[in-house]
Protein backbone atom coordinates (compact mmCIF):
# COMPACT_ATOMS: atom_id res chain seq x y z
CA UNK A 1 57.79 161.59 80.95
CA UNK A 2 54.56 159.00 81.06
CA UNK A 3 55.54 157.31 77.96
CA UNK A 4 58.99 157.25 79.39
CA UNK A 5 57.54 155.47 82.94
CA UNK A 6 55.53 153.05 80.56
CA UNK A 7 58.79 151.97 78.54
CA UNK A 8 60.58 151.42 81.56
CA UNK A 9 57.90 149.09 83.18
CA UNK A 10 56.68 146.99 80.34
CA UNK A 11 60.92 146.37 80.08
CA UNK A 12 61.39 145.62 83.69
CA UNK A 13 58.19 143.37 83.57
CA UNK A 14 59.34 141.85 80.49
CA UNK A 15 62.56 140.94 82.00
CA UNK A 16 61.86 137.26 83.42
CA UNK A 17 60.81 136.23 79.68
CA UNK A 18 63.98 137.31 78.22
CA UNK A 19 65.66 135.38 80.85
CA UNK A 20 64.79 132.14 79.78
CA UNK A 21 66.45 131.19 76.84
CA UNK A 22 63.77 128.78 75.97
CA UNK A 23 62.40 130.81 72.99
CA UNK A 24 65.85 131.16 71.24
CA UNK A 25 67.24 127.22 71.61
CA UNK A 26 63.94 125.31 71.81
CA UNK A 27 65.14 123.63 75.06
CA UNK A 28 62.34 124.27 77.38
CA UNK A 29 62.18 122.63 80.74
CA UNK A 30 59.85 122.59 83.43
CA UNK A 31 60.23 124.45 87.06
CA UNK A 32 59.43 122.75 90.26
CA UNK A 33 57.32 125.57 92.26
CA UNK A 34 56.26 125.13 95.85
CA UNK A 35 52.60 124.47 96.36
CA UNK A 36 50.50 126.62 98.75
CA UNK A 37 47.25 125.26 100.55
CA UNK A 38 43.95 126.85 100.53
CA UNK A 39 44.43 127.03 104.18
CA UNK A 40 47.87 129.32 103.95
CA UNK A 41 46.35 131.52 100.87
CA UNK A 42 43.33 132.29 103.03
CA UNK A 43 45.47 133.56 106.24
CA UNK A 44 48.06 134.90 103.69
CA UNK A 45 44.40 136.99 102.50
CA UNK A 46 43.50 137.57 106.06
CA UNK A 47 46.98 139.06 106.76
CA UNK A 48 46.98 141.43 103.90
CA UNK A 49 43.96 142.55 104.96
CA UNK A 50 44.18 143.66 108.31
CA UNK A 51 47.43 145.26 107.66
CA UNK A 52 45.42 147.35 104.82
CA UNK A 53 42.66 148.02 107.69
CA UNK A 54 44.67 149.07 110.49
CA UNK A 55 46.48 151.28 107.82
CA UNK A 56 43.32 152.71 106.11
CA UNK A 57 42.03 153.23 109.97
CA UNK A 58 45.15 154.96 110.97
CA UNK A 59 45.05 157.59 108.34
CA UNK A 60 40.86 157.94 109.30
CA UNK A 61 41.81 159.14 112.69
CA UNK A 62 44.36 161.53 112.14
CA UNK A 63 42.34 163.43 109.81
């Protein structure tokens, strides 16, 4: 059942390779992506965080 689990995520994770036909044609072109500042990362970080806090002390009080 593992090795089964495995398969099935190194296929799913494989999946936006094989979507780009760029290996198969040779016709490989660039994708704009949208930048993010240092400024939005860090409260992106901060964010995460205290959601994984409040969680983690949630879960230490009902105990």
């Amino acid at each position: 059942m593992k090795k089964l689990a495995i398969a099935a995520i190194a296929a799913v994770a494989a999946t936006p390779a094989l979507a780009n036909d760029c290996i198969l044609t040779n016709t490989c072109s660039t994708a704009s992506v949208p930048e993010i500042s240092a400024l939005e990362g860090t409260a992106a970080i901060a964010a995460l965080a205290a959601i994984v806090l409040l969680a983690w002390e949630r879960r230490r009080r009902a105990i």
